[in-house]
N, C-alpha and C. Protein backbone atom coordinates (compact mmCIF):
# COMPACT_ATOMS: atom_id res chain seq x y z
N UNK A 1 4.45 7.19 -49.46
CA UNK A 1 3.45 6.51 -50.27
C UNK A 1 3.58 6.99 -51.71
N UNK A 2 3.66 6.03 -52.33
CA UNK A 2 3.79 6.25 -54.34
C UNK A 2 2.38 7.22 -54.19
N UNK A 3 2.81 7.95 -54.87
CA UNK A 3 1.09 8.57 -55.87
C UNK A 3 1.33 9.25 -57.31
N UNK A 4 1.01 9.04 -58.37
CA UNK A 4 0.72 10.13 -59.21
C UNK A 4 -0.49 10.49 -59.65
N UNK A 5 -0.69 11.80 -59.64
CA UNK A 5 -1.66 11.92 -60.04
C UNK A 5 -1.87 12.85 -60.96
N UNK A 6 -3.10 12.35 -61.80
CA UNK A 6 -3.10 13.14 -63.45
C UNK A 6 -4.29 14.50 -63.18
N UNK A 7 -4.38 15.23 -64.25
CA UNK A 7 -5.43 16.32 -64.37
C UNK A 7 -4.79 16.76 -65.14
N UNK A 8 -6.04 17.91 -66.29
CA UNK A 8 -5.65 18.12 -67.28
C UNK A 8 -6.81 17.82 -68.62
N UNK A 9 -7.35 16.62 -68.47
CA UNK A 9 -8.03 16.34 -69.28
C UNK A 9 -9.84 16.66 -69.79
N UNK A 10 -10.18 16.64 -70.85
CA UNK A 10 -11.31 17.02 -70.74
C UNK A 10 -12.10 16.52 -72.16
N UNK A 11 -12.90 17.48 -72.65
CA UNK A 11 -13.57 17.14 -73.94
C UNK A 11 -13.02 18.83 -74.45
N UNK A 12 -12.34 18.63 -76.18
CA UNK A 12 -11.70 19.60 -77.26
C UNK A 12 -12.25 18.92 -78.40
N UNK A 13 -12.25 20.22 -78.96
CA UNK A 13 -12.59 19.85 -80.76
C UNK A 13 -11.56 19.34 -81.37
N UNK A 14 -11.34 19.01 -82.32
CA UNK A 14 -10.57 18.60 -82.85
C UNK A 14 -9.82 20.57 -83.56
N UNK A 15 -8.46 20.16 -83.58
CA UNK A 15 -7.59 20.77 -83.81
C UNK A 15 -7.31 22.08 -82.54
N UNK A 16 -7.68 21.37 -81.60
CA UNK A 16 -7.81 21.97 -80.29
C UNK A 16 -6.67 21.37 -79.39
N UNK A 17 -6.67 22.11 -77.98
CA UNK A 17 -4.84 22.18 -77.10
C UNK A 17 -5.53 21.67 -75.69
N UNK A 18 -4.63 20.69 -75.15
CA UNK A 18 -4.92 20.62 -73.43
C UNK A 18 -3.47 20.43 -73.27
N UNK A 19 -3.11 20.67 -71.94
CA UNK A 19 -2.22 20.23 -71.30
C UNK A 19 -2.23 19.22 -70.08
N UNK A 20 -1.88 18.33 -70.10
CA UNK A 20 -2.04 17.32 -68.88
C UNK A 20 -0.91 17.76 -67.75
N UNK A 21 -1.12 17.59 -66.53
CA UNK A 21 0.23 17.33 -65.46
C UNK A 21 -0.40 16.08 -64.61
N UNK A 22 1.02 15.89 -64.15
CA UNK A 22 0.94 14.68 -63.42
C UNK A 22 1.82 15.14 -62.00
N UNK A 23 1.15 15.13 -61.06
CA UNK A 23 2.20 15.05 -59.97
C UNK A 23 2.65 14.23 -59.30
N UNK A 24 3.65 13.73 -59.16
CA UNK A 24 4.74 12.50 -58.37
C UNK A 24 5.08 12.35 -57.51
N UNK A 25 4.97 11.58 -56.82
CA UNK A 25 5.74 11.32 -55.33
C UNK A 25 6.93 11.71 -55.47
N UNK A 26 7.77 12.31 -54.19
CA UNK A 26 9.06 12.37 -54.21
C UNK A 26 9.65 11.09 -54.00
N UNK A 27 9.14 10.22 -53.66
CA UNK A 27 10.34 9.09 -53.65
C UNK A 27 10.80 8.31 -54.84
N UNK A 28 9.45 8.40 -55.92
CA UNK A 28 9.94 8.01 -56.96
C UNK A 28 10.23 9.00 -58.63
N UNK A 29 10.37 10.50 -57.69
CA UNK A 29 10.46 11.33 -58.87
C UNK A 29 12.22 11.21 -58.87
N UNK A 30 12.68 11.08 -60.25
CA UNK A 30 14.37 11.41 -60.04
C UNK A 30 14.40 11.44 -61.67
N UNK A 31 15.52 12.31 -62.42
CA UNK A 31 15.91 12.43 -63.60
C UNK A 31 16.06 10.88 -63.96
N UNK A 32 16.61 10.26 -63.40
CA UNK A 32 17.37 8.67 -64.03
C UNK A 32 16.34 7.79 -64.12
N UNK A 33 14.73 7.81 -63.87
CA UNK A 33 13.88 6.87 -64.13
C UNK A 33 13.45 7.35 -64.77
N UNK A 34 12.92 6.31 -65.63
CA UNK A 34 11.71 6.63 -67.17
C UNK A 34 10.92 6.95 -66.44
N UNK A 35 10.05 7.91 -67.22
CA UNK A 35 8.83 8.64 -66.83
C UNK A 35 7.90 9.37 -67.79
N UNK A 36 6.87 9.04 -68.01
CA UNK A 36 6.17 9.82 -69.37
C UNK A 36 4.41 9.79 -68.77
N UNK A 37 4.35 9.61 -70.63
CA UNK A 37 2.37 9.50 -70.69
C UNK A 37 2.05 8.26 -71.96
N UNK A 38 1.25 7.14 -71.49
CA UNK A 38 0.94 6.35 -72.27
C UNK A 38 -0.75 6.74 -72.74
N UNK A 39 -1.29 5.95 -73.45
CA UNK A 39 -2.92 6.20 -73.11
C UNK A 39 -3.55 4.93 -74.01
N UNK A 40 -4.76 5.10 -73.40
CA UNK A 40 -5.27 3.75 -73.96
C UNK A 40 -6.79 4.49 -74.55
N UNK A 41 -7.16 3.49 -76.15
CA UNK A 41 -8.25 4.24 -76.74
C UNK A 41 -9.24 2.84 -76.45
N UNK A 42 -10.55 3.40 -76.15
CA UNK A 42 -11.37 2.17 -76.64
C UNK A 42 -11.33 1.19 -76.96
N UNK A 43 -11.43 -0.27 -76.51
CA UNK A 43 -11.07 -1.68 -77.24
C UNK A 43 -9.47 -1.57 -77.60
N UNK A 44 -8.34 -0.83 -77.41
CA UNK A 44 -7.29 -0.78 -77.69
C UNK A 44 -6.17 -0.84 -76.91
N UNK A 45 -5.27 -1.44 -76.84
CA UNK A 45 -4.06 -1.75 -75.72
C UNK A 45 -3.11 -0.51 -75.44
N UNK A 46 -2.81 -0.39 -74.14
CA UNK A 46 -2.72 0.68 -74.28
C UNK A 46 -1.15 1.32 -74.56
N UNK A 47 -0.69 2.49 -75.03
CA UNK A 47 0.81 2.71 -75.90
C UNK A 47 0.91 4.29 -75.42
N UNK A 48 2.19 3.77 -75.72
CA UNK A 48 3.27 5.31 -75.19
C UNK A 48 3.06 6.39 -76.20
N UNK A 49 2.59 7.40 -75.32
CA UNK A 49 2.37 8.43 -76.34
C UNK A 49 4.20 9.45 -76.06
N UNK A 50 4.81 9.71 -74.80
CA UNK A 50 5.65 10.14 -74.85
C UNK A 50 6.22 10.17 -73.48
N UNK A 51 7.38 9.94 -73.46
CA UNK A 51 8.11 9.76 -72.03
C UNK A 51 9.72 10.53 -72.43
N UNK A 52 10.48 10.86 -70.98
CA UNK A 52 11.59 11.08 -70.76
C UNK A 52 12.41 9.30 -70.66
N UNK A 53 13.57 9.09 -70.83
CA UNK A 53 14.53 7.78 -70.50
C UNK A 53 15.11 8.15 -69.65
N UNK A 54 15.68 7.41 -69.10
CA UNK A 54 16.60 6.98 -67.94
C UNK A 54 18.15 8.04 -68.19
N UNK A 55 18.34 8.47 -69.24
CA UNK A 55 19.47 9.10 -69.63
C UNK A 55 18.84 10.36 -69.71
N UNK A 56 17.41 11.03 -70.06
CA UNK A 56 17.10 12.29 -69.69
C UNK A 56 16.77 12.92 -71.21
N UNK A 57 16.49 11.73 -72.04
CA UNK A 57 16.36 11.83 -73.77
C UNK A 57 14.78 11.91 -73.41
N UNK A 58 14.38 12.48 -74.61
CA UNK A 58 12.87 11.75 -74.91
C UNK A 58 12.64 11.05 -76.37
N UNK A 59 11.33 10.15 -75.92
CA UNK A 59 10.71 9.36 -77.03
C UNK A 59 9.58 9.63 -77.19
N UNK A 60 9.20 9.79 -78.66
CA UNK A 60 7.51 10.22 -78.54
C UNK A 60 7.12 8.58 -79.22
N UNK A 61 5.72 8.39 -79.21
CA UNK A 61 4.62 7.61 -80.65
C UNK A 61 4.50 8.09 -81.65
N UNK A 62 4.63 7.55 -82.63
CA UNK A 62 4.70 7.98 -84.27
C UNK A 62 3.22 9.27 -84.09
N UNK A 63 2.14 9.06 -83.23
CA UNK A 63 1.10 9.50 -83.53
C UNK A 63 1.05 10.68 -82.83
N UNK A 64 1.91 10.94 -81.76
CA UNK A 64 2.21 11.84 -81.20
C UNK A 64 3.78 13.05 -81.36
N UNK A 65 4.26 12.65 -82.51
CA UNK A 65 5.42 13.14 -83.17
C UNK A 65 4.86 14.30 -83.73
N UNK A 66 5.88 15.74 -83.64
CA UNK A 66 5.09 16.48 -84.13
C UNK A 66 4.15 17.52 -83.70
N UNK A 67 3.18 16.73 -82.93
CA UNK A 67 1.87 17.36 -82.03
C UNK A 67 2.03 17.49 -80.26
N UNK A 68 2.84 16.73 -79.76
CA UNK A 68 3.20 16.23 -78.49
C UNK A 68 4.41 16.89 -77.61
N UNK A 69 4.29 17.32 -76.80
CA UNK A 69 5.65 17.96 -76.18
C UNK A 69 5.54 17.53 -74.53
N UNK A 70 6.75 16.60 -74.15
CA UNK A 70 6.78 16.34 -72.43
C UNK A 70 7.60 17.13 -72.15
N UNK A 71 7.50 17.46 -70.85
CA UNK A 71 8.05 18.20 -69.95
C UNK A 71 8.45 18.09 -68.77
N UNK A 72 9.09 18.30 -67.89
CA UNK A 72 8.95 18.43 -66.56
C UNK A 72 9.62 19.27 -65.49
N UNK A 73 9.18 19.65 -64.55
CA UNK A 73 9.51 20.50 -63.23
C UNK A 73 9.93 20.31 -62.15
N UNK A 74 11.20 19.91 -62.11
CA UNK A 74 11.65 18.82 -60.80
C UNK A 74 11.69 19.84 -59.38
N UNK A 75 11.46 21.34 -59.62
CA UNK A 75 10.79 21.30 -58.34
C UNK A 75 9.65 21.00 -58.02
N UNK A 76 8.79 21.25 -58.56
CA UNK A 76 7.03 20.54 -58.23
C UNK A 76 7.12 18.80 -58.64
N UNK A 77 7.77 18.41 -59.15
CA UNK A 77 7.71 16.80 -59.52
C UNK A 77 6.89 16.34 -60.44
N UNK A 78 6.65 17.39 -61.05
CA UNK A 78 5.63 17.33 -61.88
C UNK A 78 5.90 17.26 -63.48
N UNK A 79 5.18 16.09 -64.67
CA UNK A 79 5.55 15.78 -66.01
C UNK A 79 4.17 16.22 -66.48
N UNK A 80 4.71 17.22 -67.35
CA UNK A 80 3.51 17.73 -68.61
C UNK A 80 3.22 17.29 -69.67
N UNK A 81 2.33 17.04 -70.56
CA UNK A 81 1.87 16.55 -71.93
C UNK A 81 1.03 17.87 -72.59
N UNK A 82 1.75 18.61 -73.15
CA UNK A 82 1.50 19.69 -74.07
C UNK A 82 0.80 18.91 -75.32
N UNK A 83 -0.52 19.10 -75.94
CA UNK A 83 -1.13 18.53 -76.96
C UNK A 83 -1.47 19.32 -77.66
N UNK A 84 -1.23 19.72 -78.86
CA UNK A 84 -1.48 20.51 -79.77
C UNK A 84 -2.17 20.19 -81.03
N UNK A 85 -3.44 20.74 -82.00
CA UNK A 85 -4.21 20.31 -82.96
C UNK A 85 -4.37 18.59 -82.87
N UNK A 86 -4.94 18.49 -81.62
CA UNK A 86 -5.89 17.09 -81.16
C UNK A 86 -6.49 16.91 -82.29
N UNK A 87 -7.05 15.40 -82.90
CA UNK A 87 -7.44 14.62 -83.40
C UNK A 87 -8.40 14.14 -82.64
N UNK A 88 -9.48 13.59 -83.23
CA UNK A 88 -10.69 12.43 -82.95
C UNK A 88 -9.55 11.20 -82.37
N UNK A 89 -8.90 10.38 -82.79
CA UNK A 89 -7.95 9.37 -82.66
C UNK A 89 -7.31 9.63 -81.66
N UNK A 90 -7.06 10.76 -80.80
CA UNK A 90 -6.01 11.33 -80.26
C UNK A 90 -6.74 10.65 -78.39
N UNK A 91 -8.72 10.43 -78.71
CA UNK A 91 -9.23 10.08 -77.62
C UNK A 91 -9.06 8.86 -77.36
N UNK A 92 -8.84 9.06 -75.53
CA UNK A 92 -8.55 8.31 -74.79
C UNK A 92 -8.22 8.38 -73.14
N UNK A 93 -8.03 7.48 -72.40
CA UNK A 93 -7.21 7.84 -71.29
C UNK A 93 -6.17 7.41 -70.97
N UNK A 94 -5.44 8.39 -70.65
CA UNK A 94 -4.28 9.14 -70.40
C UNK A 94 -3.61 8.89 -69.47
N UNK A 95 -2.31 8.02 -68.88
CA UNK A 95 -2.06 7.31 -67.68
C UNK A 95 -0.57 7.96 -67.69
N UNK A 96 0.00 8.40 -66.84
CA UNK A 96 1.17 8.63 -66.19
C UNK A 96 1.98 7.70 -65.94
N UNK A 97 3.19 7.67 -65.92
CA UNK A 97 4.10 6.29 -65.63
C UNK A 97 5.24 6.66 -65.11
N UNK A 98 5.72 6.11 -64.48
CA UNK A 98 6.87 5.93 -63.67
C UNK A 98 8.16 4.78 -63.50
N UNK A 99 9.01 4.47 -63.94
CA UNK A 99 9.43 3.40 -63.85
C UNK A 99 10.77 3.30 -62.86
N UNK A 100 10.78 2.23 -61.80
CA UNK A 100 12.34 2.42 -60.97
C UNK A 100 12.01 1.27 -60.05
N UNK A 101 12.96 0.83 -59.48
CA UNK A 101 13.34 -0.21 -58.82
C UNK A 101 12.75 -1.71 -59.55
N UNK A 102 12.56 -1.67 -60.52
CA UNK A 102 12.01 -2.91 -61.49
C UNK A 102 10.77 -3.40 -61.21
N UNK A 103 9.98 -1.92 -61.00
CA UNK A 103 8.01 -1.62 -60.87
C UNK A 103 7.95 -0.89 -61.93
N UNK A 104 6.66 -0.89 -62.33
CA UNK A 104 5.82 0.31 -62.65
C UNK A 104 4.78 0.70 -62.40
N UNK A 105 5.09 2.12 -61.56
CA UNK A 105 3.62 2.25 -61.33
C UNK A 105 3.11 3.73 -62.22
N UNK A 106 1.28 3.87 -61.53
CA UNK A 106 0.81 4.21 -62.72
C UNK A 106 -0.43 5.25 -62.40
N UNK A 107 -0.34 6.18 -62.26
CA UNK A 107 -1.81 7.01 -61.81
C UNK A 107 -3.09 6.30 -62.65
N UNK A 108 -4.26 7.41 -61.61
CA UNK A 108 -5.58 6.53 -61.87
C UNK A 108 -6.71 6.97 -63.54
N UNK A 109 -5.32 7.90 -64.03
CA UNK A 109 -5.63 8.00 -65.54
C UNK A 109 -6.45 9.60 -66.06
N UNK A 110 -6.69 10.25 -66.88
CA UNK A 110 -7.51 11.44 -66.98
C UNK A 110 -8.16 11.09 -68.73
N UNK A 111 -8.98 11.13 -68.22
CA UNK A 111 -9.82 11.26 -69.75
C UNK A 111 -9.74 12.30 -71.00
N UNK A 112 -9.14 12.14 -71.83
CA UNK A 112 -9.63 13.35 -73.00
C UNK A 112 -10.20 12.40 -74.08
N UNK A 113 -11.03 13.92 -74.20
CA UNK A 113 -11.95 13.52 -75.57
C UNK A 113 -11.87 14.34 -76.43
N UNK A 114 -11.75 13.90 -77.80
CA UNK A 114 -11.51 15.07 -79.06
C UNK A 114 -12.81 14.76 -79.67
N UNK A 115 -13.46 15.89 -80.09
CA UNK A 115 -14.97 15.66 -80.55
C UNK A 115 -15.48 17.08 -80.87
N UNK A 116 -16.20 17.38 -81.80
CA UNK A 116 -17.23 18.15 -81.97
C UNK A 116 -18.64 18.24 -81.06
C-alpha cells in the first residue's frame, strides 16, 4: 500500500527552523523517481518548494533558495525539508510527493505556520 507520510510541522517565529520528514512506502521509494516537498499558502496554488529528479539532482523555488535544504535516507525511506530563518510567507501546508509509474501521489500534508 502507497503511504507517505509527513510530520514535522508546527507554529515558528519568523526567522525560526523546523524540519519536516516524510516517510515512504517501499514500493515507491527509489533514487530514479522525483521526489520532494511542494506546499500550498492560503487562496494560493500550490508550488514546489524543493525536490530530488529522477537523475538524483535537486531543484529548489526561487523562495526557497538559499533557506531550504532536501534530503534523504534511503534506509528509513525517508525525505527531509531542513527550513531555516522561516518567513511569515513561508506559511502553509506542506505536501510530500512522489512521482513513478506516470502517478503522483501525495501525503495528507503538515501544517507550518510562521508567526509571532
Amino acid at each position: 500500500q502507497v503511504q507517505l507520510v509527513e510530520s514535522g510541522g508546527g507554529l515558528v517565529q519568523p526567522g525560526g527552523s523546523l524540519r519536516l520528514s516524510c516517510r515512504i512506502s517501499q514500493d515507491i521509494f527509489s533514487r530514479h523517481n522525483p521526489m520532494g516537498w511542494y506546499r500550498q499558502a492560503p487562496g494560493k496554488e500550490r508550488e514546489l518548494v524543493a525536490s530530488f529528479t529522477s537523475g538524483g539532482g535537486t531543484t529548489y523555488g526561487d523562495s526557497a533558495k538559499g533557506r531550504f535544504t532536501i534530503s534523504r535516507d534511503t534506509l528509513t525511506n525517508t525525505v527531509y525539508l531542513q527550513m531555516i530563518n522561516l518567513k511569515p510567507e513561508d506559511t502553509g501546508v506542506y505536501y510530500c510527493n512522489v512521482q513513478t509509474r506516470g502517478s503522483a501521489y501525495w501525503g495528507q500534508g503538515t501544517q507550518v505556520t510562521v508567526s509571532w
